[in-house]
N, C-alpha and C. Protein backbone atom coordinates (compact mmCIF):
# COMPACT_ATOMS: atom_id res chain seq x y z
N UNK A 1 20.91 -14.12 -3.86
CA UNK A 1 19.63 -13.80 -4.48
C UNK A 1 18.63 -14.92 -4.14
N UNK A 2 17.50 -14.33 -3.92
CA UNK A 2 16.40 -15.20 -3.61
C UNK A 2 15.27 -15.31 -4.27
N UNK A 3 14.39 -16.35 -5.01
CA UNK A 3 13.54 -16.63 -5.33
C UNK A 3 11.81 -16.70 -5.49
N UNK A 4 11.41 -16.90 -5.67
CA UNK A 4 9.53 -16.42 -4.96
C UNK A 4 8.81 -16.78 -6.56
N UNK A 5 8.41 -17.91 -6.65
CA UNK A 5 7.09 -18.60 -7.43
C UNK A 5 5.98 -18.06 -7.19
N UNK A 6 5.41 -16.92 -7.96
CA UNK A 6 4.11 -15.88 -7.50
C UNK A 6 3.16 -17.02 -9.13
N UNK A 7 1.88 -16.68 -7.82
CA UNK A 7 0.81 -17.15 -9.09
C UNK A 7 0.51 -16.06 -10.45
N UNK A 8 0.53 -14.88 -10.01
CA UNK A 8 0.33 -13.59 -11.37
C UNK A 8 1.72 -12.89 -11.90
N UNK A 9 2.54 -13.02 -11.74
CA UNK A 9 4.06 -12.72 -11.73
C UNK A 9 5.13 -13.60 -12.41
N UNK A 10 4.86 -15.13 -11.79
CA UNK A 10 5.53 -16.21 -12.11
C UNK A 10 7.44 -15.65 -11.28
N UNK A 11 8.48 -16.42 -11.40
CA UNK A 11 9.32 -15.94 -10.74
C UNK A 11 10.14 -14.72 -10.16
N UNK A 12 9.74 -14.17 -9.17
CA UNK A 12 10.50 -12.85 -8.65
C UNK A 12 12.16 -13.27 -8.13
N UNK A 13 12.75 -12.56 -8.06
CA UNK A 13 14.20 -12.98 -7.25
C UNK A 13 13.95 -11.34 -7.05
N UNK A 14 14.76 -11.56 -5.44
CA UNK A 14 14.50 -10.63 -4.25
C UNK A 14 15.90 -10.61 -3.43
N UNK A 15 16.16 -10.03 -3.18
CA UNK A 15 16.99 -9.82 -1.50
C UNK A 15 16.62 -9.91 -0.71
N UNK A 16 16.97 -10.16 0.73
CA UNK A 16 16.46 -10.36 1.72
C UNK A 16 16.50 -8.84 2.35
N UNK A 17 16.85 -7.83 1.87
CA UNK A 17 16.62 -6.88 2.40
C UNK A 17 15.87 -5.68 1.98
N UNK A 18 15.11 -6.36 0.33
CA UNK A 18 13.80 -5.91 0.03
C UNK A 18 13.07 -5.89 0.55
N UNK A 19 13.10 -7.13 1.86
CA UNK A 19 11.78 -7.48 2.60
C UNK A 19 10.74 -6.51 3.13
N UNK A 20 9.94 -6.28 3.58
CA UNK A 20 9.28 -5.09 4.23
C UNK A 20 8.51 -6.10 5.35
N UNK A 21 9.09 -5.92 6.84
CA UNK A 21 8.59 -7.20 8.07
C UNK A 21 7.23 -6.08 8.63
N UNK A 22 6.08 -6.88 8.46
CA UNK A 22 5.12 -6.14 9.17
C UNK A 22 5.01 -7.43 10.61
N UNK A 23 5.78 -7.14 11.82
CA UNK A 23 5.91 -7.45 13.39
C UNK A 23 3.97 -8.56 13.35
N UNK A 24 3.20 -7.56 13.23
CA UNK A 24 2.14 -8.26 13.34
C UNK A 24 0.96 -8.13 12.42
N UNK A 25 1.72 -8.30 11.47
CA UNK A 25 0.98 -9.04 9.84
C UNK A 25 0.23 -7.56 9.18
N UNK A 26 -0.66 -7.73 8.51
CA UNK A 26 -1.98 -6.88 8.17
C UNK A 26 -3.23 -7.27 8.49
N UNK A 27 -4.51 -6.13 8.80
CA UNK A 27 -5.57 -6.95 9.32
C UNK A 27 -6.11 -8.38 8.49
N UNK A 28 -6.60 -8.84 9.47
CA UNK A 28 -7.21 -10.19 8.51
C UNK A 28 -6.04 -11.34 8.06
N UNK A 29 -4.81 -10.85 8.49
CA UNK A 29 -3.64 -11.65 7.83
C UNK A 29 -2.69 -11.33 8.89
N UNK A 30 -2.76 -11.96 10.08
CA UNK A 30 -1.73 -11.99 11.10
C UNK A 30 -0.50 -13.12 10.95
N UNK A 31 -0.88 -13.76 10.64
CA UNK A 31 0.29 -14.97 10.51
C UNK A 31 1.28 -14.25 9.39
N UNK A 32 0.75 -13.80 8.44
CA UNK A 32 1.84 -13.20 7.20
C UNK A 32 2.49 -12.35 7.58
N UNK A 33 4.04 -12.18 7.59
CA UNK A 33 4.59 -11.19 8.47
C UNK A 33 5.31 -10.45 7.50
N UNK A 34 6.24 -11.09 6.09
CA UNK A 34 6.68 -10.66 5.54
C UNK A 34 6.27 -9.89 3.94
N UNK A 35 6.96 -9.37 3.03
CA UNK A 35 6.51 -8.91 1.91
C UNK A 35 7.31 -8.28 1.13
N UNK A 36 7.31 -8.35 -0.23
CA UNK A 36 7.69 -7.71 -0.83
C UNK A 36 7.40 -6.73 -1.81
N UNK A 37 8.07 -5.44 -1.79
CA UNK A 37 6.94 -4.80 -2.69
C UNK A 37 7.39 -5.15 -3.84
N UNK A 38 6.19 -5.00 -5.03
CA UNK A 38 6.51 -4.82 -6.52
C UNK A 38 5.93 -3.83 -7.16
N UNK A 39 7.08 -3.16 -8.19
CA UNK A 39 6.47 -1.65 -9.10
C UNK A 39 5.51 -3.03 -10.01
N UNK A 40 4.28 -2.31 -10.39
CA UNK A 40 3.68 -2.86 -11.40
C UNK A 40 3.89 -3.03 -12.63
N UNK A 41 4.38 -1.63 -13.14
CA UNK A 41 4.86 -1.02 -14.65
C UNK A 41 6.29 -0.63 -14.54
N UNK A 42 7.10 -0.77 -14.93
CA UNK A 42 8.84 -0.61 -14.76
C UNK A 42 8.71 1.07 -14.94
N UNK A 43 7.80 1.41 -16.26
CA UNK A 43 7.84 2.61 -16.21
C UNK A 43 7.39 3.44 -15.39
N UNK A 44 6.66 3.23 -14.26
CA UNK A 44 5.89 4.18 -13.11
C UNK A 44 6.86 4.02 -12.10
N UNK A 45 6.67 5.14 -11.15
CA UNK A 45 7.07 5.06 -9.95
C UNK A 45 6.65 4.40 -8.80
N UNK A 46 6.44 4.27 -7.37
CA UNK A 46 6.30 3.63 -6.81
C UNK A 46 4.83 4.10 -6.57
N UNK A 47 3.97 4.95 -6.96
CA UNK A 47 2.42 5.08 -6.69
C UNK A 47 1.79 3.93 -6.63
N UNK A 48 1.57 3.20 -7.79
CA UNK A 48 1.12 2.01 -6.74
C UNK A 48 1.93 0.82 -7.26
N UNK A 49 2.22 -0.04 -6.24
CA UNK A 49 2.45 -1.06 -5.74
C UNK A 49 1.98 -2.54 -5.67
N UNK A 50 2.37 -3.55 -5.93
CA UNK A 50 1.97 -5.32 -5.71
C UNK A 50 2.79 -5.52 -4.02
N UNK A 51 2.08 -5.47 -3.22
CA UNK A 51 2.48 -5.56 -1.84
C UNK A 51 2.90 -7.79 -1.65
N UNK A 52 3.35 -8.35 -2.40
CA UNK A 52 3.53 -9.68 -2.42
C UNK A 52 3.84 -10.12 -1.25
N UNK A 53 3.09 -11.45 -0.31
CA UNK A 53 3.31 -12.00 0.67
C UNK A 53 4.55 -13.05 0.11
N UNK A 54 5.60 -13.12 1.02
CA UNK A 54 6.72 -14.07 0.80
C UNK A 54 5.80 -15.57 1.56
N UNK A 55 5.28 -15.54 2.76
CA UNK A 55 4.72 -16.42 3.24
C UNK A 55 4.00 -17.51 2.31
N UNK A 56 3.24 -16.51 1.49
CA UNK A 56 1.71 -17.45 1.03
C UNK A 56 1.49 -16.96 -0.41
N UNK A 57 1.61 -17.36 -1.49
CA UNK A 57 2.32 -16.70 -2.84
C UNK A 57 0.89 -16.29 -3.31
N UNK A 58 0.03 -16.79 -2.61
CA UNK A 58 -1.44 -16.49 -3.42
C UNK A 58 -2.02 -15.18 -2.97
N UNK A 59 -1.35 -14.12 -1.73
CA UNK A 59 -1.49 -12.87 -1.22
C UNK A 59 -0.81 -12.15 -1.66
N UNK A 60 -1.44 -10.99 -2.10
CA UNK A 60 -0.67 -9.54 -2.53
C UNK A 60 -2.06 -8.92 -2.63
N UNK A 61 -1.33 -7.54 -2.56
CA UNK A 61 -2.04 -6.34 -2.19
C UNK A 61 -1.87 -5.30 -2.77
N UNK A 62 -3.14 -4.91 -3.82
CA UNK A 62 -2.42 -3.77 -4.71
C UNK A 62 -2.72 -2.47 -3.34
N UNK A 63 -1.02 -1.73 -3.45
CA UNK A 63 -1.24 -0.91 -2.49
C UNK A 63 -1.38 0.61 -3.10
N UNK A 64 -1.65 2.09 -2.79
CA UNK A 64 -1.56 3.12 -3.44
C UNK A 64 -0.82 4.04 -2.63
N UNK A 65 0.10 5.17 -3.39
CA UNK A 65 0.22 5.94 -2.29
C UNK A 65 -0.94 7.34 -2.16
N UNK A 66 -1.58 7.47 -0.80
CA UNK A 66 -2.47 8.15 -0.68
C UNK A 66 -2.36 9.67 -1.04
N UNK A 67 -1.26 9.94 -1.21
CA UNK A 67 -1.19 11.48 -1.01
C UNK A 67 -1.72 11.67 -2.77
N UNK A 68 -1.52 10.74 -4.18
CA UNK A 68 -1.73 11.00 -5.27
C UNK A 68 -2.86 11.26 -5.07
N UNK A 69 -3.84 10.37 -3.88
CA UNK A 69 -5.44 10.59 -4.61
C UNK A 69 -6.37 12.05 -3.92
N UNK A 70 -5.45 11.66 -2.46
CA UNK A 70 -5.78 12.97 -2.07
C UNK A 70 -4.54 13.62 -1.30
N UNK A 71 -4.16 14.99 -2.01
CA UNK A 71 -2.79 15.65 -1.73
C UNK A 71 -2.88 16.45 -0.28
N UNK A 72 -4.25 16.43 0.56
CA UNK A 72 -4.43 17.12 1.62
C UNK A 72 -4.40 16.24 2.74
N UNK A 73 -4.22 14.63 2.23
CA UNK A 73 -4.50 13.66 2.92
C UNK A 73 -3.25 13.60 4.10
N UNK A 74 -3.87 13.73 5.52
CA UNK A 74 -2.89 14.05 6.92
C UNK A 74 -3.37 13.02 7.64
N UNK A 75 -2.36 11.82 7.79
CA UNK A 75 -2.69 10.91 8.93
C UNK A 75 -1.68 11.10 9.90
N UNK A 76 -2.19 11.32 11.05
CA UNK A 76 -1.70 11.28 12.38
C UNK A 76 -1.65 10.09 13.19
N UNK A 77 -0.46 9.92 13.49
CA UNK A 77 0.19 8.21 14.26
C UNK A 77 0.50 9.14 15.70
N UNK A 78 -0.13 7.98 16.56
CA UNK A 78 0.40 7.99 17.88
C UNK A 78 1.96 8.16 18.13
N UNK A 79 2.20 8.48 19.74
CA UNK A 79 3.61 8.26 19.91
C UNK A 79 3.82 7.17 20.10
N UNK A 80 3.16 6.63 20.66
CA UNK A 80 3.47 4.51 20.50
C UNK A 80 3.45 4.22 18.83
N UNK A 81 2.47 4.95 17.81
CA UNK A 81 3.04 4.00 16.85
C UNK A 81 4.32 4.43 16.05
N UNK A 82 4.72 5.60 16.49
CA UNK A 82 5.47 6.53 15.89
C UNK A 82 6.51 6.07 16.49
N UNK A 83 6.64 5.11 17.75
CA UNK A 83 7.62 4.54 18.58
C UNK A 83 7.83 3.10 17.87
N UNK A 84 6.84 2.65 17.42
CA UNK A 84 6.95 1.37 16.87
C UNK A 84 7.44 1.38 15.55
N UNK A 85 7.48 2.36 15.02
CA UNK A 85 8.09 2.40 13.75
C UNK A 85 9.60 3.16 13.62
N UNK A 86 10.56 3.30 15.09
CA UNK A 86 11.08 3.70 15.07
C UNK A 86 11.63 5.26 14.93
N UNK A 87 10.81 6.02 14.47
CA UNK A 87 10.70 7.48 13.61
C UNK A 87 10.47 8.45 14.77
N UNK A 88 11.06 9.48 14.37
CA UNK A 88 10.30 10.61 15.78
C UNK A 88 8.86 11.61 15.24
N UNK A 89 9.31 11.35 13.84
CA UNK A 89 7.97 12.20 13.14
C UNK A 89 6.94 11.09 11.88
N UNK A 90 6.07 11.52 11.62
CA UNK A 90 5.08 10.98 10.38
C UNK A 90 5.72 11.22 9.34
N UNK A 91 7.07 12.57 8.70
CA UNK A 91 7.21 12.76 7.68
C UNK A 91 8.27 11.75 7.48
N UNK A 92 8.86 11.16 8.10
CA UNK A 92 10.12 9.87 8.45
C UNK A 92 9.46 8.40 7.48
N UNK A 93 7.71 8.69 7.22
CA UNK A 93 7.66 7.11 6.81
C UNK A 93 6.79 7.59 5.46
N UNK A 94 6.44 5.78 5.01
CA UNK A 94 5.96 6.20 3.46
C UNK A 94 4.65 5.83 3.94
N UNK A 95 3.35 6.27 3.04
CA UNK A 95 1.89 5.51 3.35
C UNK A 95 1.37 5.34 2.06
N UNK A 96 0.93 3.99 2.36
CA UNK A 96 -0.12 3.58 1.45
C UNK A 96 -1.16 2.82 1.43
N UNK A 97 -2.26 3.31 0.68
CA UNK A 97 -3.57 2.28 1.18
C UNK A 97 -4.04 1.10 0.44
N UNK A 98 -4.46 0.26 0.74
CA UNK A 98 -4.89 -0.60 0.57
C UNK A 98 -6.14 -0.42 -0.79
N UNK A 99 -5.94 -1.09 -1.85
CA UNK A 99 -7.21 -0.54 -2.91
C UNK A 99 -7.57 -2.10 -3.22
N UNK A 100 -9.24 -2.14 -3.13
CA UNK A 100 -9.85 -3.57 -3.40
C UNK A 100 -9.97 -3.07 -5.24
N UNK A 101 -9.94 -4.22 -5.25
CA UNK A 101 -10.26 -4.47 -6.64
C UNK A 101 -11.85 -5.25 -7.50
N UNK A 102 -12.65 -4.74 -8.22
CA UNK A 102 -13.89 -5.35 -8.38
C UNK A 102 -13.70 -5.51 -10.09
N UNK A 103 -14.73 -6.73 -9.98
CA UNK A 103 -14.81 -6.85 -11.62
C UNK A 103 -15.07 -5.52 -12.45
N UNK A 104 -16.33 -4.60 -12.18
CA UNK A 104 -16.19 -3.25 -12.24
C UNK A 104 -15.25 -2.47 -11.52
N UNK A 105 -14.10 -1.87 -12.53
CA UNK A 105 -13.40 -1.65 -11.85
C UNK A 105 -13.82 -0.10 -11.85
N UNK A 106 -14.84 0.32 -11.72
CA UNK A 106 -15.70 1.62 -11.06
C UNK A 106 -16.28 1.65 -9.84
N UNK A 107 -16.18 0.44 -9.29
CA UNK A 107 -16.62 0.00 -7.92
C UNK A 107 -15.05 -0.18 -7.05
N UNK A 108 -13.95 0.14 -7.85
CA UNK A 108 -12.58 -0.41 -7.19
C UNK A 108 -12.67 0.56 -5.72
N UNK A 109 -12.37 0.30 -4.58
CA UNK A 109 -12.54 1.14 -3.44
C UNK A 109 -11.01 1.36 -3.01
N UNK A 110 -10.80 2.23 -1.84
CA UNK A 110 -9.49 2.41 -1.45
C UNK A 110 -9.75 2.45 0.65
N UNK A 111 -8.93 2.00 0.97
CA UNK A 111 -9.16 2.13 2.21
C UNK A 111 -8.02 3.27 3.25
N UNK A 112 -8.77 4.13 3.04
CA UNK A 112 -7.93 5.91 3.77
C UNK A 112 -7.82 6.00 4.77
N UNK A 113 -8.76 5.06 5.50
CA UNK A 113 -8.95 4.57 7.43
C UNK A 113 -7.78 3.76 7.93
N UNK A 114 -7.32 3.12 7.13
CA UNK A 114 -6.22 1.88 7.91
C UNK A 114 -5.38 1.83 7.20
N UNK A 115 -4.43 3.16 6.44
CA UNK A 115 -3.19 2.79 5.73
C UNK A 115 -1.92 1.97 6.15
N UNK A 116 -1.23 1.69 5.54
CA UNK A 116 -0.34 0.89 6.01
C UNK A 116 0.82 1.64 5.75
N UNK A 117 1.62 1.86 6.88
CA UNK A 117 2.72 2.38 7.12
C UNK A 117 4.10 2.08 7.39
N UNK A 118 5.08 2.41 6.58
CA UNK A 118 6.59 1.77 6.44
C UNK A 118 7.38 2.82 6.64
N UNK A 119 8.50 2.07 7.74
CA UNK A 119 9.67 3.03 7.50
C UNK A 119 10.60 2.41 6.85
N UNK A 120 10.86 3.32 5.80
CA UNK A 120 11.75 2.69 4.57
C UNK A 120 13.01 2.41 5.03
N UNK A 121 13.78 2.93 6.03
CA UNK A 121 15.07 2.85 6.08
C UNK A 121 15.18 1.63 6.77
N UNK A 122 14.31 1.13 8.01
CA UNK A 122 14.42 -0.10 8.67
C UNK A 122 13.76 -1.00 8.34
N UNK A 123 12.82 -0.89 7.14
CA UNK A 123 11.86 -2.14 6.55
C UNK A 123 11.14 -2.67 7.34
N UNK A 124 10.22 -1.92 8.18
CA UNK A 124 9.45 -2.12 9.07
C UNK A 124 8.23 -1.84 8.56
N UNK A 125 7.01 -2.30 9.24
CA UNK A 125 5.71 -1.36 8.56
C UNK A 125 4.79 -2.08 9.65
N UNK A 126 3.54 -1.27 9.57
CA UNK A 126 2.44 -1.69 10.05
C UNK A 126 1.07 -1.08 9.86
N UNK A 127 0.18 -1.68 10.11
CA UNK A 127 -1.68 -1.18 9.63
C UNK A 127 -1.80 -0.02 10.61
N UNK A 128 -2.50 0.42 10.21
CA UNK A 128 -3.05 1.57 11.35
C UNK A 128 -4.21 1.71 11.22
N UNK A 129 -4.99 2.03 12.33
CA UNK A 129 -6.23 2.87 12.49
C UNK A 129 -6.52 3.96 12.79
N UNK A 130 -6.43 5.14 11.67
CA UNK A 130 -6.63 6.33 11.53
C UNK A 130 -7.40 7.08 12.71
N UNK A 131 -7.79 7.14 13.87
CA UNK A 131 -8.66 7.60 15.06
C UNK A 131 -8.81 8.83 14.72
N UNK A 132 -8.72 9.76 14.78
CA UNK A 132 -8.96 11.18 14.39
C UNK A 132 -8.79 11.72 12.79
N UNK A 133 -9.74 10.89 11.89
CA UNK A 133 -9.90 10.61 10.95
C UNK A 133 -11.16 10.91 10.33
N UNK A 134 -11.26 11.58 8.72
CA UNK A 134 -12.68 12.10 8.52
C UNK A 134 -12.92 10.79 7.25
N UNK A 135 -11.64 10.09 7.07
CA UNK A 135 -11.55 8.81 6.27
C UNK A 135 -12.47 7.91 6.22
N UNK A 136 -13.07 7.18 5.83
CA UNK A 136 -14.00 5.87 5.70
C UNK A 136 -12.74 4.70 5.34
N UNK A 137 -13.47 3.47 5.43
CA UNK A 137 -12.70 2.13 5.12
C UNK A 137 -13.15 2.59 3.30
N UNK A 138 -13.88 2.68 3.21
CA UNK A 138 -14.22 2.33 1.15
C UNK A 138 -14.68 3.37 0.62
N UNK A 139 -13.76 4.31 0.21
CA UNK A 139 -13.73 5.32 -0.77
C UNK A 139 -13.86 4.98 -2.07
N UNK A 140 -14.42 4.71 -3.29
CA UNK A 140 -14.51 4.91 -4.62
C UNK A 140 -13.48 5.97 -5.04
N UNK A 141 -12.54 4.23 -5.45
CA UNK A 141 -11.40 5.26 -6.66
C UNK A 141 -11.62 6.31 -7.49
N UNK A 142 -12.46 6.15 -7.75
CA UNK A 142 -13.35 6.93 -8.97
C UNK A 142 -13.64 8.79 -8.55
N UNK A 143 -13.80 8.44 -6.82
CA UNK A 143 -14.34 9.74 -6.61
C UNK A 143 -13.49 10.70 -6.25
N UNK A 144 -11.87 10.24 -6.33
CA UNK A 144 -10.92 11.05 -6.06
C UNK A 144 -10.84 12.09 -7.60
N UNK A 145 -10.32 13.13 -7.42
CA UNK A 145 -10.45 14.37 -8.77
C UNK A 145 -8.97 13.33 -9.54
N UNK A 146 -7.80 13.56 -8.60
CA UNK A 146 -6.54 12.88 -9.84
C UNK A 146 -6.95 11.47 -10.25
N UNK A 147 -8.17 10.53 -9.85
CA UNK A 147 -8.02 9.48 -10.84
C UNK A 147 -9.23 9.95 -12.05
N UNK A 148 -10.00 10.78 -11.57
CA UNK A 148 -10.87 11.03 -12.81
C UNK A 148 -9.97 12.30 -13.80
N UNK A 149 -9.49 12.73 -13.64
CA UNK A 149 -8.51 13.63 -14.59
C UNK A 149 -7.35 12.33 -15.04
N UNK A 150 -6.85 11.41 -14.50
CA UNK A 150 -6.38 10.60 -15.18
C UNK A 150 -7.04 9.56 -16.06
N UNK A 151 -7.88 9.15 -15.59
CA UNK A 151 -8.88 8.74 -16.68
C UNK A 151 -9.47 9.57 -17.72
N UNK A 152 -10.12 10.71 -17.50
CA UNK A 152 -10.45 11.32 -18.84
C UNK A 152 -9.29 11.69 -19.45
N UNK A 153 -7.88 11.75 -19.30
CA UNK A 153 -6.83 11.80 -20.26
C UNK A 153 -7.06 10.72 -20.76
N UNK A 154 -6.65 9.21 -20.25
CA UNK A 154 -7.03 7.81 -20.96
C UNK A 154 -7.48 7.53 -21.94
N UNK A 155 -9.02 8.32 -21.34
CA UNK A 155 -10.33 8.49 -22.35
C UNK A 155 -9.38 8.88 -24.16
N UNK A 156 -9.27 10.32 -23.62
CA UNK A 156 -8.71 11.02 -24.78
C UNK A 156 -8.07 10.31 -25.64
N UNK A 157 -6.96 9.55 -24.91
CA UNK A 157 -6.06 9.11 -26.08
C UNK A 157 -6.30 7.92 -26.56
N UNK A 158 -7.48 7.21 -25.99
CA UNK A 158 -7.65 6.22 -27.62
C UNK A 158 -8.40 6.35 -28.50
């Protein structure tokens, strides 16, 4: 068992085969190669995610999976990246995007253009750039229908 001193977390212990190796980092963060994911709430499933850098304890990435926000959502990977991830098809891996976070968290955005893609069985992953894509980099959480039907439940119950 292995260890990890996170600044918002405080001690994780991990396996080394939790790891998730992104070959050549995430944008903006090439040197960081490794990661681990974390469920946020014990009680949720893996929708979204603390994407934790093993490298650099002060990186993580709240990640989402895209299909909750939008269920029509179809990203298409090359055969090179579809080669790089080992897989012969898109339905072979998991995706999830990247969601910034703002003090208003009505301004929180999601990025549908450059999800990041894992194949779960080999703990591989990597960024992508959506090319035949009707996606933007910064979607407003807000403007997807399942987070505003999850919020006005919210609403309701306090």
């Amino acid at each position: 068992m292995l260890t990890l001193e996170t600044k918002d977390y405080g001690t994780i212990e991990y396996e080394e085969s939790d790891l998730i190796h992104f070959t050549d980092g995430l944008f903006g963060f090439n040197d960081l190669k490794d990661y681990i994911p974390l469920v946020l709430d014990e009680n949720e499933d893996s929708t979204i995610l603390l994407l934790q850098s093993i490298e650099n304890t002060d990186i993580a990435f709240v990640i989402i999976n895209p299909f909750t926000l939008d269920p029509d959502y179809n990203p298409v990977l090359s055969p090179e990246e579809l080669s790089y991830l080992n897989v012969k098809s898109e339905n072979d891996l998991s995706y999830y995007v990247i969601c910034v976070l703002k003090n208003n968290h009505k301004e929180n955005t999601v990025n549908m253009k450059a999800p990041i893609v894992i194949n779960p069985d080999k703990r591989i992953g990597m960024q992508v750039i959506l090319s035949q894509s009707e996606y933007g980099f910064r979607h407003k959480l807000s403007s997807f229908a399942t987070v505003q039907e999850g919020l006005e439940v919210k609403a309701s119950e306090e």
